[in-house]
Protein backbone atom coordinates (compact mmCIF):
# COMPACT_ATOMS: atom_id res chain seq x y z
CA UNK A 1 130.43 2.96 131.15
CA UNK A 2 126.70 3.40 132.17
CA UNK A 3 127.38 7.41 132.29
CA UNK A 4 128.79 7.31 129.19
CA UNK A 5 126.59 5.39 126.94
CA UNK A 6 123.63 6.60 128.56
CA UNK A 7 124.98 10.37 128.45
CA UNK A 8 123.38 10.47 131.91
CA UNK A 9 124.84 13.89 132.60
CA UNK A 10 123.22 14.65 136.07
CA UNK A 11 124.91 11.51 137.53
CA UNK A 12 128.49 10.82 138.64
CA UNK A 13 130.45 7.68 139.21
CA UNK A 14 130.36 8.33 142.94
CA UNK A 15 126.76 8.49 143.23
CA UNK A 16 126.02 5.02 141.48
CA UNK A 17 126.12 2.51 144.34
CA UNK A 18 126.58 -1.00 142.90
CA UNK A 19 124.28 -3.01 144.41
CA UNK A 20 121.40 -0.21 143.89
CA UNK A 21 118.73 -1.84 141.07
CA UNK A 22 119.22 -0.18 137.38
CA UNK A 23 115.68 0.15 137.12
CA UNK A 24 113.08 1.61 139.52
CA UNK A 25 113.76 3.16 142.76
CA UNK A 26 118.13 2.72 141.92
CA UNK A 27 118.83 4.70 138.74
CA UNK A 28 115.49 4.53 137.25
CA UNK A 29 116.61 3.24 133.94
CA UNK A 30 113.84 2.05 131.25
CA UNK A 31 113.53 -0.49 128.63
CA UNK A 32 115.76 1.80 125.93
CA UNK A 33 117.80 2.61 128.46
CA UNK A 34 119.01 -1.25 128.94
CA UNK A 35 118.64 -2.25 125.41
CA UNK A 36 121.58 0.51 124.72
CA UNK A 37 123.35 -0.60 127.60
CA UNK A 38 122.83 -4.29 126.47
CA UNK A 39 123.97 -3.02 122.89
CA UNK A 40 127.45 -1.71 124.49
CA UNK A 41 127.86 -4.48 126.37
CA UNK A 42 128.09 -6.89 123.67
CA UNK A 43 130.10 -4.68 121.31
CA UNK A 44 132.84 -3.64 124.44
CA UNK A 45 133.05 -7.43 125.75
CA UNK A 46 131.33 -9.37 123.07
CA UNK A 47 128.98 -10.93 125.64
CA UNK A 48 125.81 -12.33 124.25
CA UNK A 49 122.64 -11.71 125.71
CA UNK A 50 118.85 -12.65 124.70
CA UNK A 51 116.52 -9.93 125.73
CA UNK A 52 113.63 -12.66 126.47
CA UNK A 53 115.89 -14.60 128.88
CA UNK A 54 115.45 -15.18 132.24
CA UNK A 55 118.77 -14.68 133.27
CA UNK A 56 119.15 -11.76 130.99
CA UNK A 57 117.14 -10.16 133.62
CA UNK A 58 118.84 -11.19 136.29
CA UNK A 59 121.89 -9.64 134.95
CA UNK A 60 120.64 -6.13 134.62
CA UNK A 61 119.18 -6.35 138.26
CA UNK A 62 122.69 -4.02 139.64
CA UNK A 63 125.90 -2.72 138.24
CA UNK A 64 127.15 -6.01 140.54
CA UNK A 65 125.57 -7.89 138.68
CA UNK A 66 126.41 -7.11 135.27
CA UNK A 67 130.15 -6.70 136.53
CA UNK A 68 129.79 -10.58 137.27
CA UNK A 69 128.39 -11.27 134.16
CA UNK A 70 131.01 -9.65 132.20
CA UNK A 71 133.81 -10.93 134.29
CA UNK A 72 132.46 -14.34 134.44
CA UNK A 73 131.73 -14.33 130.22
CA UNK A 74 133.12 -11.03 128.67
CA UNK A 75 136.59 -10.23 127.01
CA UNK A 76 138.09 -6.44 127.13
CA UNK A 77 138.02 -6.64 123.21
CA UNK A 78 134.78 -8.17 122.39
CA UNK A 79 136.47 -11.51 121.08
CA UNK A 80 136.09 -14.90 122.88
């Protein structure tokens, strides 16, 4: 899903390790970067998020991380 709604074409599935950060020294996302990810995130599990939360944060620390999130909060349709 990252791949694809980042069209981050240089990158394959196999080179994402899960536990590497999103941002920084891992995939070196930036701020758009996670608000579009945020954006799909919502609309493909219908998870809400607040951009100014604490947590929020938290969740985009790892692909781990936001897989726990959406398992923990998310729906395959984007209905709860």
């Amino acid at each position: 899903m990252i791949i694809d709604v980042l069209d981050l074409e240089d990158i394959t599935p196999d080179e994402i390790v899960d536990a590497d950060p999103l941002f920084g020294e891992g995939l070196g996302l930036d701020s758009i970067d996670a608000l579009e990810l945020g954006l799909a995130i919502q609309k493909r599990y219908g998870v809400k998020l607040n951009a100014d939360s604490e947590d929020t944060r938290k969740h985009f620390a790892s692909v781990n991380a936001l897989a726990e999130l959406v398992a923990a909060e998310g729906t395959l349709s984007g209905e709860k």
